[in-house]
PDB file of N, CA and C in Angstrom:
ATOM      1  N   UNK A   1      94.075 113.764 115.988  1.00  0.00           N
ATOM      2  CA  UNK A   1      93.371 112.603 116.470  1.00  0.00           C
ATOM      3  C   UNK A   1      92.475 113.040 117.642  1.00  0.00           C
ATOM      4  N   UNK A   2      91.454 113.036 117.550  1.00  0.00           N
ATOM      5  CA  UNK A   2      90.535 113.343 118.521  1.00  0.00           C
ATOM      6  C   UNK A   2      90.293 112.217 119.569  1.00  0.00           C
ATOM      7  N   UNK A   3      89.770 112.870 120.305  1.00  0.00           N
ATOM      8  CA  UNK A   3      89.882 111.700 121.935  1.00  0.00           C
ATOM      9  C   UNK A   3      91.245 111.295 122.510  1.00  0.00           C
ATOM     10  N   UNK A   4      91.008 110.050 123.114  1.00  0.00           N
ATOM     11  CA  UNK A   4      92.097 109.412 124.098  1.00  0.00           C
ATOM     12  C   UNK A   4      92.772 109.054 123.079  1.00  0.00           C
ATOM     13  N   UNK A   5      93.620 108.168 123.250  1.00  0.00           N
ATOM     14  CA  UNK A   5      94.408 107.153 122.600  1.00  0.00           C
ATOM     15  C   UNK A   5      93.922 105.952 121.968  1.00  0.00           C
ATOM     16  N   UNK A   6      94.346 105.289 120.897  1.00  0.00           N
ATOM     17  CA  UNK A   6      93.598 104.155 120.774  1.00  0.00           C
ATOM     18  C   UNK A   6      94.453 103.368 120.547  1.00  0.00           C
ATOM     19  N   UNK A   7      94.618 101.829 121.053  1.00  0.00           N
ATOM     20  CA  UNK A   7      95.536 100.957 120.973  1.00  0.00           C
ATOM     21  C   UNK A   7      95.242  99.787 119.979  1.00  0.00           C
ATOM     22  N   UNK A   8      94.060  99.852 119.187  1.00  0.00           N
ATOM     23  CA  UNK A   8      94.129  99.194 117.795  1.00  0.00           C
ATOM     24  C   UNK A   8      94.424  99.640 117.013  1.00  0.00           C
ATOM     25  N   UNK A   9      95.827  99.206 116.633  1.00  0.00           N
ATOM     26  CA  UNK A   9      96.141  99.472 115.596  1.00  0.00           C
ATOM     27  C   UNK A   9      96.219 100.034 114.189  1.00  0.00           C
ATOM     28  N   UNK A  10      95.015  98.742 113.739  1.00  0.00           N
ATOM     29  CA  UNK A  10      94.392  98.841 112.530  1.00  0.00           C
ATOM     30  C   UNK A  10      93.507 100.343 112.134  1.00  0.00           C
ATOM     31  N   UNK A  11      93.100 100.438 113.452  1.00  0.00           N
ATOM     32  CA  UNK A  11      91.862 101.676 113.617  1.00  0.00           C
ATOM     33  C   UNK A  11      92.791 102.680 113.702  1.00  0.00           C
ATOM     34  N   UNK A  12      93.569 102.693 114.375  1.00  0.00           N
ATOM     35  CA  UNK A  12      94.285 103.994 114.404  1.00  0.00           C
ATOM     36  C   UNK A  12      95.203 104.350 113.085  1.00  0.00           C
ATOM     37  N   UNK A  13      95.588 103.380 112.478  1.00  0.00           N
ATOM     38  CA  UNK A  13      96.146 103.724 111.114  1.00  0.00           C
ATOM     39  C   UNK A  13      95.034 104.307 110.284  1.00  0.00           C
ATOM     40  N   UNK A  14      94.047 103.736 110.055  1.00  0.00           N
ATOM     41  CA  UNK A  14      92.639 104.388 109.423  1.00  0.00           C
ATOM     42  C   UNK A  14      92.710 105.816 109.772  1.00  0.00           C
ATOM     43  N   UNK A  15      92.206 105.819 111.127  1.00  0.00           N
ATOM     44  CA  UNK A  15      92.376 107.253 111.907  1.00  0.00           C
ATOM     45  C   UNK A  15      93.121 108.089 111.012  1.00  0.00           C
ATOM     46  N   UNK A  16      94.181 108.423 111.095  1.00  0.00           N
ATOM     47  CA  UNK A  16      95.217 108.972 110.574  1.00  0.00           C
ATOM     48  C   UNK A  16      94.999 109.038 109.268  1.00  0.00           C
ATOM     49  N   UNK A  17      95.357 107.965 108.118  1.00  0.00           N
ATOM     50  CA  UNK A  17      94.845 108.088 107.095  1.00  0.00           C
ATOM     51  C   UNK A  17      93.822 109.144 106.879  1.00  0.00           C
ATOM     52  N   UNK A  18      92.714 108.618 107.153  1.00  0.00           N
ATOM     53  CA  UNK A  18      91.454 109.524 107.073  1.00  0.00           C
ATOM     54  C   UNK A  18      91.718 111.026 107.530  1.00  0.00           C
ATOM     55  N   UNK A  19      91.846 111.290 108.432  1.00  0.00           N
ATOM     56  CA  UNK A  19      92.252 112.640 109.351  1.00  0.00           C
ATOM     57  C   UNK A  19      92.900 113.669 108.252  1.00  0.00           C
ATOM     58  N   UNK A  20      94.340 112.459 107.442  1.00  0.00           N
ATOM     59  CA  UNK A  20      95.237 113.109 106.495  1.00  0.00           C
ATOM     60  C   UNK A  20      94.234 113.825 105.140  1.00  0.00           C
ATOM     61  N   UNK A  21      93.016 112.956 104.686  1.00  0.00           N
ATOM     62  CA  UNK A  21      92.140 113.114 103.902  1.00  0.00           C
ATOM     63  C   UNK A  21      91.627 114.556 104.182  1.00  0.00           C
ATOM     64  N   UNK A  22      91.171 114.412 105.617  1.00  0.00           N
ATOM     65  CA  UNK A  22      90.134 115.433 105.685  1.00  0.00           C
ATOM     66  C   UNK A  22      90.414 117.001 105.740  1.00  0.00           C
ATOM     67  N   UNK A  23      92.634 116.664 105.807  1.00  0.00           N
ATOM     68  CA  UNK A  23      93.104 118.019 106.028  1.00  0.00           C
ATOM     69  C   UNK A  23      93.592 118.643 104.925  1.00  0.00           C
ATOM     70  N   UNK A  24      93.743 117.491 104.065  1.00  0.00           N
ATOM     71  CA  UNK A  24      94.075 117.890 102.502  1.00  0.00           C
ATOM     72  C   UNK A  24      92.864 118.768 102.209  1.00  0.00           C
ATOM     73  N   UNK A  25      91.658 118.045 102.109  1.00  0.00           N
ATOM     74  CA  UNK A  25      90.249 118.475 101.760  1.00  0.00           C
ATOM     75  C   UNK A  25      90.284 120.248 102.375  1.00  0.00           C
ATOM     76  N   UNK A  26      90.546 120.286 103.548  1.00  0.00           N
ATOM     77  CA  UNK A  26      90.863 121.957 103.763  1.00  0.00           C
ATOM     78  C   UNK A  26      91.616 122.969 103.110  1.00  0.00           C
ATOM     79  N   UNK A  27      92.545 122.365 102.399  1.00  0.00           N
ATOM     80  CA  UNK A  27      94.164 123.146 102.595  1.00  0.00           C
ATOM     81  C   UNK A  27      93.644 124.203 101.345  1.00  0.00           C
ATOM     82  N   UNK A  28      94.070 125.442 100.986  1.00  0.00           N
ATOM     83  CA  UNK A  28      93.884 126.456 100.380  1.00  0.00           C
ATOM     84  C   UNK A  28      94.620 125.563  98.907  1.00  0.00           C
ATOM     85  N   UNK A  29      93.893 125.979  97.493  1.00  0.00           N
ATOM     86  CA  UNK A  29      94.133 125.467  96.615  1.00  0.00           C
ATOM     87  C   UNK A  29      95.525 126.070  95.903  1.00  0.00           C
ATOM     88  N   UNK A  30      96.613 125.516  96.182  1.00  0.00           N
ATOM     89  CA  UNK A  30      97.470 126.190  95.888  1.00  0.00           C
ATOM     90  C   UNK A  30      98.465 124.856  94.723  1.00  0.00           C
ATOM     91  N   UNK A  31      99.218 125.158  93.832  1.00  0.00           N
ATOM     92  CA  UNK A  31     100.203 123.882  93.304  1.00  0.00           C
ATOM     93  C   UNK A  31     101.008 122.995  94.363  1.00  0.00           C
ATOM     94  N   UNK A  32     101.617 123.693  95.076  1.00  0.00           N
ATOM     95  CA  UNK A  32     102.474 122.770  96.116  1.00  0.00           C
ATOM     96  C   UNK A  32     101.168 122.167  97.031  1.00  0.00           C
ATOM     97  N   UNK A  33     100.575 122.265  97.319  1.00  0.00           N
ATOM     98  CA  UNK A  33      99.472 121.908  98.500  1.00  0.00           C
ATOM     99  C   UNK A  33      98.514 120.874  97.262  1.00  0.00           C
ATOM    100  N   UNK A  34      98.238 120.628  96.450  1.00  0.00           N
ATOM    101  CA  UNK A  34      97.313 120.208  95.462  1.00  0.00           C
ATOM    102  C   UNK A  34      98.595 118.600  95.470  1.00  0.00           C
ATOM    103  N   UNK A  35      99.925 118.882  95.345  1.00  0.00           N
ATOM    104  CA  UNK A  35     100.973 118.119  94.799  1.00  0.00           C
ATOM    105  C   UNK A  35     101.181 117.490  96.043  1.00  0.00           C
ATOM    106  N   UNK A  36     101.626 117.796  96.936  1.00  0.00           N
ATOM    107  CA  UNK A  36     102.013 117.736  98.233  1.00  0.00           C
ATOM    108  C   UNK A  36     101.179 116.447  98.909  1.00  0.00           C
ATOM    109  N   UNK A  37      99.538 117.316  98.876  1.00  0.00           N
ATOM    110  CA  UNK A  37      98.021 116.658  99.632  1.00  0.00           C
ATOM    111  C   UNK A  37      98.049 115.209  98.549  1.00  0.00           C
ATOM    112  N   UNK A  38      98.232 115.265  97.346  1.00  0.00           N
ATOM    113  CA  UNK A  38      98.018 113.779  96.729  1.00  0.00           C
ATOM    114  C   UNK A  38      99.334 112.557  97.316  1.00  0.00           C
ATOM    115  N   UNK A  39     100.279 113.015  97.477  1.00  0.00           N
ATOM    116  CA  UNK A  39     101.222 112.310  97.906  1.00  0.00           C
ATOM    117  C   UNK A  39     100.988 112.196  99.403  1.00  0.00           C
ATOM    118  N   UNK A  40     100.493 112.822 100.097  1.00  0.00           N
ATOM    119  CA  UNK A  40     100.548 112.715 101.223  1.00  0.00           C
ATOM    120  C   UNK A  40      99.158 111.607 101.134  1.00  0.00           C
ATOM    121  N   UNK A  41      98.118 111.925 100.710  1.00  0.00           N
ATOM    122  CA  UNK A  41      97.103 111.230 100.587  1.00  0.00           C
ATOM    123  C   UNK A  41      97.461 109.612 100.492  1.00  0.00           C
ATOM    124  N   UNK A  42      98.573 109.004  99.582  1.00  0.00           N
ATOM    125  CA  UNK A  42      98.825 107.887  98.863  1.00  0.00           C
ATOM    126  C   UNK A  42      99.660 107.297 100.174  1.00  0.00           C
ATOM    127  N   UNK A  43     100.657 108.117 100.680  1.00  0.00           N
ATOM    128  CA  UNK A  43     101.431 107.654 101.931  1.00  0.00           C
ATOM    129  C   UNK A  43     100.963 107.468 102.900  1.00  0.00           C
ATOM    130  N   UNK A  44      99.968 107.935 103.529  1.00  0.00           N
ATOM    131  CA  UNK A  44      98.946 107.951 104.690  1.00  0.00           C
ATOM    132  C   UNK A  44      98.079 106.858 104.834  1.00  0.00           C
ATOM    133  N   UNK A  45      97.338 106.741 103.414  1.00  0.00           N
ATOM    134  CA  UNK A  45      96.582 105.259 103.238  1.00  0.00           C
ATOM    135  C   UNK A  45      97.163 104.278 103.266  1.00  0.00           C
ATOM    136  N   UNK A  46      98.616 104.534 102.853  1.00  0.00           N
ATOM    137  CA  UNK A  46      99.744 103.012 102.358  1.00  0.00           C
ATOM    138  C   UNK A  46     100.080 102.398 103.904  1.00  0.00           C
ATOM    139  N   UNK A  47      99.930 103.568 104.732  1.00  0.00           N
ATOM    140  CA  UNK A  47     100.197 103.390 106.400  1.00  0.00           C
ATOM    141  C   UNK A  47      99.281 102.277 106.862  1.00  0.00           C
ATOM    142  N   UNK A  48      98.237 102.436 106.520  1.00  0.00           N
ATOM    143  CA  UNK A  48      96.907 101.287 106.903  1.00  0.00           C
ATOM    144  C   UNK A  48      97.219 100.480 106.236  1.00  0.00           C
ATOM    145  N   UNK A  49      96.617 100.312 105.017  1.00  0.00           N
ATOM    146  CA  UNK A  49      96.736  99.222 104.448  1.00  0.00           C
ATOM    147  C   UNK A  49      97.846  98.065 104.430  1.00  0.00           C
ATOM    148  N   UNK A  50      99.145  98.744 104.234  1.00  0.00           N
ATOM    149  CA  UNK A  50     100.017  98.030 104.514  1.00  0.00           C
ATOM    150  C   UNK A  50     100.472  97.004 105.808  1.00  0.00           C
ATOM    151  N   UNK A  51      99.728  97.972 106.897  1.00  0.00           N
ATOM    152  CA  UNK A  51      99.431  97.410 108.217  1.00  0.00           C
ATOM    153  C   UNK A  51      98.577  96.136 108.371  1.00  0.00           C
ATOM    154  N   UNK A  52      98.065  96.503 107.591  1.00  0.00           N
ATOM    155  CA  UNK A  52      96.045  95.577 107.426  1.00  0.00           C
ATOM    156  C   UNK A  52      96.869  94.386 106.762  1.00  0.00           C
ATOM    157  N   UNK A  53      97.401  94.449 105.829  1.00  0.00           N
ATOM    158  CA  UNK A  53      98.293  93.697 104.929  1.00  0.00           C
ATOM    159  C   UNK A  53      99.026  92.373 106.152  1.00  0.00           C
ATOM    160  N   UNK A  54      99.975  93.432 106.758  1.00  0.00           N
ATOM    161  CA  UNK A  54     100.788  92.410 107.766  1.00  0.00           C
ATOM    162  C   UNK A  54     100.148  91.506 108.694  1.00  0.00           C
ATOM    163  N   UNK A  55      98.843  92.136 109.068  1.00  0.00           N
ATOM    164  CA  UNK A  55      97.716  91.431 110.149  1.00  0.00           C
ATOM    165  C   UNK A  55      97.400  90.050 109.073  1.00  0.00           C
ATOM    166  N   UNK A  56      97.307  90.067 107.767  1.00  0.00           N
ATOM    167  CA  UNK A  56      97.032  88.507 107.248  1.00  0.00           C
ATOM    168  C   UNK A  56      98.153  87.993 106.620  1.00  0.00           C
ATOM    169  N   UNK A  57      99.200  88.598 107.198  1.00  0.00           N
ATOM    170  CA  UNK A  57     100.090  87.569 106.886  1.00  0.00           C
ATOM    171  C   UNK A  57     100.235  86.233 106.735  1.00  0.00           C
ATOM    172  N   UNK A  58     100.974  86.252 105.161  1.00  0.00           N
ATOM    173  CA  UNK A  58     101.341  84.553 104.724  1.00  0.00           C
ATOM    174  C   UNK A  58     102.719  84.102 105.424  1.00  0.00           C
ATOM    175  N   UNK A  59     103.247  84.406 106.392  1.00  0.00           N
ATOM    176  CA  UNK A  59     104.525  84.059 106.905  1.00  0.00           C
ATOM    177  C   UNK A  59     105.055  85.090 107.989  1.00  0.00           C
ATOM    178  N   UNK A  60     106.333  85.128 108.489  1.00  0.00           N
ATOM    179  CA  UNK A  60     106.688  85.684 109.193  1.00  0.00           C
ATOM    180  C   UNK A  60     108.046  86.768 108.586  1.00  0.00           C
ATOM    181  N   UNK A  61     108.118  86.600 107.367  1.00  0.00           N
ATOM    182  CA  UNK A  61     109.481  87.379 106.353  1.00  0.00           C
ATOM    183  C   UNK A  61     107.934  88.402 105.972  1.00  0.00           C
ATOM    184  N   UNK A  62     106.840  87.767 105.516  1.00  0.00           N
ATOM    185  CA  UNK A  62     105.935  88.459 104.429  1.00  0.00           C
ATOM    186  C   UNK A  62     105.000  89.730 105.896  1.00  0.00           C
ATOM    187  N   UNK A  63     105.004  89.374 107.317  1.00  0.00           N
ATOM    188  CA  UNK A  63     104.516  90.084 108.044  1.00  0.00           C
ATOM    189  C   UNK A  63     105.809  91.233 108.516  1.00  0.00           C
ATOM    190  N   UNK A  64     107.139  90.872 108.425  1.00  0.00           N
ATOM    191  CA  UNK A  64     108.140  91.459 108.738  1.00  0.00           C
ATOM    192  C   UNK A  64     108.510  92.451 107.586  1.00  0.00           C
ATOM    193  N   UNK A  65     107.833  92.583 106.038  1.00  0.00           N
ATOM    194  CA  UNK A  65     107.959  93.304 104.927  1.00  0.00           C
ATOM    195  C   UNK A  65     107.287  93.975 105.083  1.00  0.00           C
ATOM    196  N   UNK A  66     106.000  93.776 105.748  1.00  0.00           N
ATOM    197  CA  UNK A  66     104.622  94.087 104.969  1.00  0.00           C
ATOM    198  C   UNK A  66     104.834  95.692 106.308  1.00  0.00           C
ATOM    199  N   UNK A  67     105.260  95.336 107.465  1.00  0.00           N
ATOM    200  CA  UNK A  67     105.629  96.205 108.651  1.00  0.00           C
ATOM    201  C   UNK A  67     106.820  97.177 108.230  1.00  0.00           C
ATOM    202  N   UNK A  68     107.774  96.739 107.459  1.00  0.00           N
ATOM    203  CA  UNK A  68     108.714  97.931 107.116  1.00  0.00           C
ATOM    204  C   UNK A  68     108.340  98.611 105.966  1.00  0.00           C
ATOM    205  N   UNK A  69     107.082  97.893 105.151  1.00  0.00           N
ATOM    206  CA  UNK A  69     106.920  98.779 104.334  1.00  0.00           C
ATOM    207  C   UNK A  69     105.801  99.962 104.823  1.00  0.00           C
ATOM    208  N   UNK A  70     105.205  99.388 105.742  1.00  0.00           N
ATOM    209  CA  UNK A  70     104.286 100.519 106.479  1.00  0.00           C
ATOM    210  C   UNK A  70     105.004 102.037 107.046  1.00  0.00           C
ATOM    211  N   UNK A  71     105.751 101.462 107.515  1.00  0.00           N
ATOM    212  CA  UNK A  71     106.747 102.076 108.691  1.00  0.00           C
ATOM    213  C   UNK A  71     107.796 103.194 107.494  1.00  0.00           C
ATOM    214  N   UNK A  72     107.753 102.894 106.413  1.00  0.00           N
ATOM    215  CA  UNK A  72     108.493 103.367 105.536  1.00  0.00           C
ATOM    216  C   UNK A  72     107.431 104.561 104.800  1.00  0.00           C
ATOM    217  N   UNK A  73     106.326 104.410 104.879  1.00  0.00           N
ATOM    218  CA  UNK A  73     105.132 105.094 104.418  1.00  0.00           C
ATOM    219  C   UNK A  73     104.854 106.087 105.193  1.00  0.00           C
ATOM    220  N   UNK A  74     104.580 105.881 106.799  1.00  0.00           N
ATOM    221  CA  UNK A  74     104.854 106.629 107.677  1.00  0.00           C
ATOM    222  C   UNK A  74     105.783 107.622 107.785  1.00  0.00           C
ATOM    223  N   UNK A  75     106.921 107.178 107.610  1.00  0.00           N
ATOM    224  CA  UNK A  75     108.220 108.088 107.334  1.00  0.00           C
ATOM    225  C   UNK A  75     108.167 109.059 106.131  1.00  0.00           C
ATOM    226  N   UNK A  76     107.629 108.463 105.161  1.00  0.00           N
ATOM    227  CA  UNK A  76     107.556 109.758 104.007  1.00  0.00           C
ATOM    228  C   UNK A  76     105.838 110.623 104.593  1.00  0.00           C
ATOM    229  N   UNK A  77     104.774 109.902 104.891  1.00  0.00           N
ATOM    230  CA  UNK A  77     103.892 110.992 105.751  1.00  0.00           C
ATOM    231  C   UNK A  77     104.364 112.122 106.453  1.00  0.00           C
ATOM    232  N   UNK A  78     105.154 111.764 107.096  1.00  0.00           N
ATOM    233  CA  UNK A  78     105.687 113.152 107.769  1.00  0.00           C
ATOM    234  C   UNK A  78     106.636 114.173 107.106  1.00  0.00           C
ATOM    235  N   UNK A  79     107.351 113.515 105.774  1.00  0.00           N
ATOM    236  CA  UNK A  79     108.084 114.471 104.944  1.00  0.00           C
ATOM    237  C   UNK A  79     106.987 115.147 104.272  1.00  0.00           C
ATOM    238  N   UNK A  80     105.606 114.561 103.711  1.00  0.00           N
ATOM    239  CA  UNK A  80     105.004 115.545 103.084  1.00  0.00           C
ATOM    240  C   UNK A  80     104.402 116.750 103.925  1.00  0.00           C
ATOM    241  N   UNK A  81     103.676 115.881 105.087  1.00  0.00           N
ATOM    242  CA  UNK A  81     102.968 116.692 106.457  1.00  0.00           C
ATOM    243  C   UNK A  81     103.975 117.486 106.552  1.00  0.00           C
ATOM    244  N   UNK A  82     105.043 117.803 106.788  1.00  0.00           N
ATOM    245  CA  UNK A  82     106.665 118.939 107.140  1.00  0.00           C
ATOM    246  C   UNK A  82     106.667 120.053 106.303  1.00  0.00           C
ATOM    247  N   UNK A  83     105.907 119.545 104.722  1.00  0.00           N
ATOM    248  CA  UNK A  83     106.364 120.231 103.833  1.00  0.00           C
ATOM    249  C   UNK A  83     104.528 121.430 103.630  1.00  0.00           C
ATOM    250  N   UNK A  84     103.165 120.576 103.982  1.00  0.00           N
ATOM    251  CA  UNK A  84     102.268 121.517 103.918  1.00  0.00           C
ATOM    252  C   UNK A  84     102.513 122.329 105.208  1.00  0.00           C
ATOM    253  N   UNK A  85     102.896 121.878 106.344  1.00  0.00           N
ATOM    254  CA  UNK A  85     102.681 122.740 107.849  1.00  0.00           C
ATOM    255  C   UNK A  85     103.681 123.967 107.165  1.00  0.00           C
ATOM    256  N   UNK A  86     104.868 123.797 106.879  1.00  0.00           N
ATOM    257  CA  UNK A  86     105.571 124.853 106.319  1.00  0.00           C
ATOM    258  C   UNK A  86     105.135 126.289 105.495  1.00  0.00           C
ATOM    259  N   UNK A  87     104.558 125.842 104.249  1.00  0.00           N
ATOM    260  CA  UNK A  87     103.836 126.293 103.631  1.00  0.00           C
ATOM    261  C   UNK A  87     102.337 126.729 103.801  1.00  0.00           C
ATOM    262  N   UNK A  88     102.160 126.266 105.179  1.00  0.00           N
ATOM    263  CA  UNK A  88     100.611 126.739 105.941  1.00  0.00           C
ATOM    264  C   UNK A  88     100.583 127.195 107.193  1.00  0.00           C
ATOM    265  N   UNK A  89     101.407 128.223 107.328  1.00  0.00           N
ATOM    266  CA  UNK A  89     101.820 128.849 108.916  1.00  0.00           C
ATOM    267  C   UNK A  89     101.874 127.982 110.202  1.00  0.00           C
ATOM    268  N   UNK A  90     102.337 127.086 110.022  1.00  0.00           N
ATOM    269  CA  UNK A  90     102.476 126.488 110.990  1.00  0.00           C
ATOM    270  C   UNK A  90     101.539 125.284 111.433  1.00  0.00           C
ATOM    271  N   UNK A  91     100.613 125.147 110.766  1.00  0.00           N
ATOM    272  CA  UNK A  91      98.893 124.556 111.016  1.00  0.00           C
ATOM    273  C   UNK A  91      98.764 123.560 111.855  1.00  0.00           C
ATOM    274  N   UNK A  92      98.301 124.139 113.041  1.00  0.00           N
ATOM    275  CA  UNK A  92      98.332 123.206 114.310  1.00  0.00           C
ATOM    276  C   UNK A  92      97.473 121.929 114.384  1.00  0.00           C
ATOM    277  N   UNK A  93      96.776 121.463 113.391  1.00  0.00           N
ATOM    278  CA  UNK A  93      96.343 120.500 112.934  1.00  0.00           C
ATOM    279  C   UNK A  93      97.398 119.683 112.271  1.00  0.00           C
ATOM    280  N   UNK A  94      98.139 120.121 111.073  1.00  0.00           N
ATOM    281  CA  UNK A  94      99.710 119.586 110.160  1.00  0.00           C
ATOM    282  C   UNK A  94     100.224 119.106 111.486  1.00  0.00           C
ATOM    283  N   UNK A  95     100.708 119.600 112.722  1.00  0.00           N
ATOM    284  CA  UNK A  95     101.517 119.605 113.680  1.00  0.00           C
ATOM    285  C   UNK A  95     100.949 118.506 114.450  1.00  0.00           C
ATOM    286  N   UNK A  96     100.051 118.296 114.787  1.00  0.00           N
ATOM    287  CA  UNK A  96      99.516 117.243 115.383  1.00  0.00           C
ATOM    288  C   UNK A  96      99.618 115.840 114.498  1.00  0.00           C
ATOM    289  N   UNK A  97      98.779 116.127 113.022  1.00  0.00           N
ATOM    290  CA  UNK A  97      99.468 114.794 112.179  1.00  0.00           C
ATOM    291  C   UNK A  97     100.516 114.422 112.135  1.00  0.00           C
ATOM    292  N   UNK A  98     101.404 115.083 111.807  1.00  0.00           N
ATOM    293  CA  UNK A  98     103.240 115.285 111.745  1.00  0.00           C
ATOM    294  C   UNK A  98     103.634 114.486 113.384  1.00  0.00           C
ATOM    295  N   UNK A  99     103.090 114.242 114.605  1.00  0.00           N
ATOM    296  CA  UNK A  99     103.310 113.830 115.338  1.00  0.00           C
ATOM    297  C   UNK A  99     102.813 112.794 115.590  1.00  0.00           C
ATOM    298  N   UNK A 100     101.351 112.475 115.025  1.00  0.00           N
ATOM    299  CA  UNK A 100     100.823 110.905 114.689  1.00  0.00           C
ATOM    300  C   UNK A 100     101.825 109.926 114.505  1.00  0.00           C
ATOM    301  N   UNK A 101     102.166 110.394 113.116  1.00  0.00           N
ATOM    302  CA  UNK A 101     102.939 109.963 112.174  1.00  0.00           C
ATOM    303  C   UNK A 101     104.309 109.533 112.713  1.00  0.00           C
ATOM    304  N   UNK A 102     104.895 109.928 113.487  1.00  0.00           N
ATOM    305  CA  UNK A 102     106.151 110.264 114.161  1.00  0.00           C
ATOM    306  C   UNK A 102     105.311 108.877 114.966  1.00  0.00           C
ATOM    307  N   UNK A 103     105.075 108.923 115.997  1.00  0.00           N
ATOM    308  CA  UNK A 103     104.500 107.846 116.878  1.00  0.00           C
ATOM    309  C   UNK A 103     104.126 106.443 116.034  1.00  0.00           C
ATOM    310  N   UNK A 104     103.201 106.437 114.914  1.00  0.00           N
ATOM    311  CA  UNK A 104     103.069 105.076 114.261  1.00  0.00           C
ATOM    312  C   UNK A 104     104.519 104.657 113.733  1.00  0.00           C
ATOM    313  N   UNK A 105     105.563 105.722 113.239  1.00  0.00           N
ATOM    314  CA  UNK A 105     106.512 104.864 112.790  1.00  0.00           C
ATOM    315  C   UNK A 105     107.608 104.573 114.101  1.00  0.00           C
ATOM    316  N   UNK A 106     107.432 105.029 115.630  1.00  0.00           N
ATOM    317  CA  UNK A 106     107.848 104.329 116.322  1.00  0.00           C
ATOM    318  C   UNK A 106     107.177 103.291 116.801  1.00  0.00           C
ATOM    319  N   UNK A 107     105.606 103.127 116.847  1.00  0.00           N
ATOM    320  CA  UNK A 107     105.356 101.491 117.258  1.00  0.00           C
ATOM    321  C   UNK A 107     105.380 100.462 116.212  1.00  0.00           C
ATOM    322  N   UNK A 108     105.765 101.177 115.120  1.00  0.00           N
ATOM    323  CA  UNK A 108     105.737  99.753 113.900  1.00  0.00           C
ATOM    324  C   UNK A 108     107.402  99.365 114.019  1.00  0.00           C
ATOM    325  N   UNK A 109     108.128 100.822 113.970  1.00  0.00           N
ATOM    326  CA  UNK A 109     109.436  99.983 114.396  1.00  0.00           C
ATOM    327  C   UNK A 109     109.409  98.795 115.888  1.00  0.00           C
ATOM    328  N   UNK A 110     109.668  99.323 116.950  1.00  0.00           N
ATOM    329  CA  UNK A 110     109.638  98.570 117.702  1.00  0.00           C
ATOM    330  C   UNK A 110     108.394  96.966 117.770  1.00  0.00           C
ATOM    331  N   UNK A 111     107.632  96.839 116.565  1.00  0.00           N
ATOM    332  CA  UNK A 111     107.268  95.495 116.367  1.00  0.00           C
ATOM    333  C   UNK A 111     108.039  94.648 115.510  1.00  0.00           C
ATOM    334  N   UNK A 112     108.984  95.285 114.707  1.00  0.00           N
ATOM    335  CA  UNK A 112     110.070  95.214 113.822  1.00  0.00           C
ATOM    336  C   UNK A 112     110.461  94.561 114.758  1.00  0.00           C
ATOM    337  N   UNK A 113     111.244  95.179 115.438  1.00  0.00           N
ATOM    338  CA  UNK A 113     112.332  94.879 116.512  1.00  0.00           C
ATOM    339  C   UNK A 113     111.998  93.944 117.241  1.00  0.00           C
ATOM    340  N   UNK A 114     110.856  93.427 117.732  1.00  0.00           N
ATOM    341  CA  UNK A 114     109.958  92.491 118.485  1.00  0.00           C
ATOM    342  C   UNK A 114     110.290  91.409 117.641  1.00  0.00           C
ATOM    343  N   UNK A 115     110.073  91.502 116.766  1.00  0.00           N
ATOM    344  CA  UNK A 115     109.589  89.846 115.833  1.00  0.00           C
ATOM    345  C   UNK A 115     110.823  89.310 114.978  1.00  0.00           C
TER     346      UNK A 115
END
């Protein structure tokens, strides 16, 4: 994530998402990294959207789903991100996503926990 911090949300799930895009788009063409980058791709976006999702919430059960299912997306982001940094010496870029990721699924929990 380049720059400061950003405290919208919405944008910062994008962020990430996208970021996840642009590191797949790097990664050396390999089977695990080809397998890996599409799943990671699908979990990363599901992070936003799902987010974006809860912001128009039809209720307060359907904004409280729509947040654990984000938060649950997040959580497998970082199992795939775990699994290219591994397989890519360490990639201090992977390492930085892998810690995004780690951070969105603690502020989506604790809105969990809020509401």
């Amino acid at each position: 994530m380049a720059g400061g911090k950003i405290y919208d949300l919405e944008e910062r799930t994008y962020l990430f998402a996208r970021d996840c895009r642009f590191k797949v788009k790097e990664l050396k063409r390999t089977i695990s990294n080809i397998e890996d980058g599409k799943q990671l791709v699908k979990s990363s976006g599901s992070v936003a959207a799902n987010y974006i999702e809860a912001n128009e919430k039809l209720g307060d059960k359907d904004f409280k789903f729509r947040l654990k299912i984000s938060r649950k997306e997040a959580k497998e982001s970082v199992l795939w991100l775990k699994l290219l940094r591994d397989l890519n010496s360490d990639d201090k870029e992977l390492v930085n996503l892998i810690n995004e990721a780690e951070q969105l699924r603690k502020i989506l929990s604790a809105i969990i926990n809020k509401s």
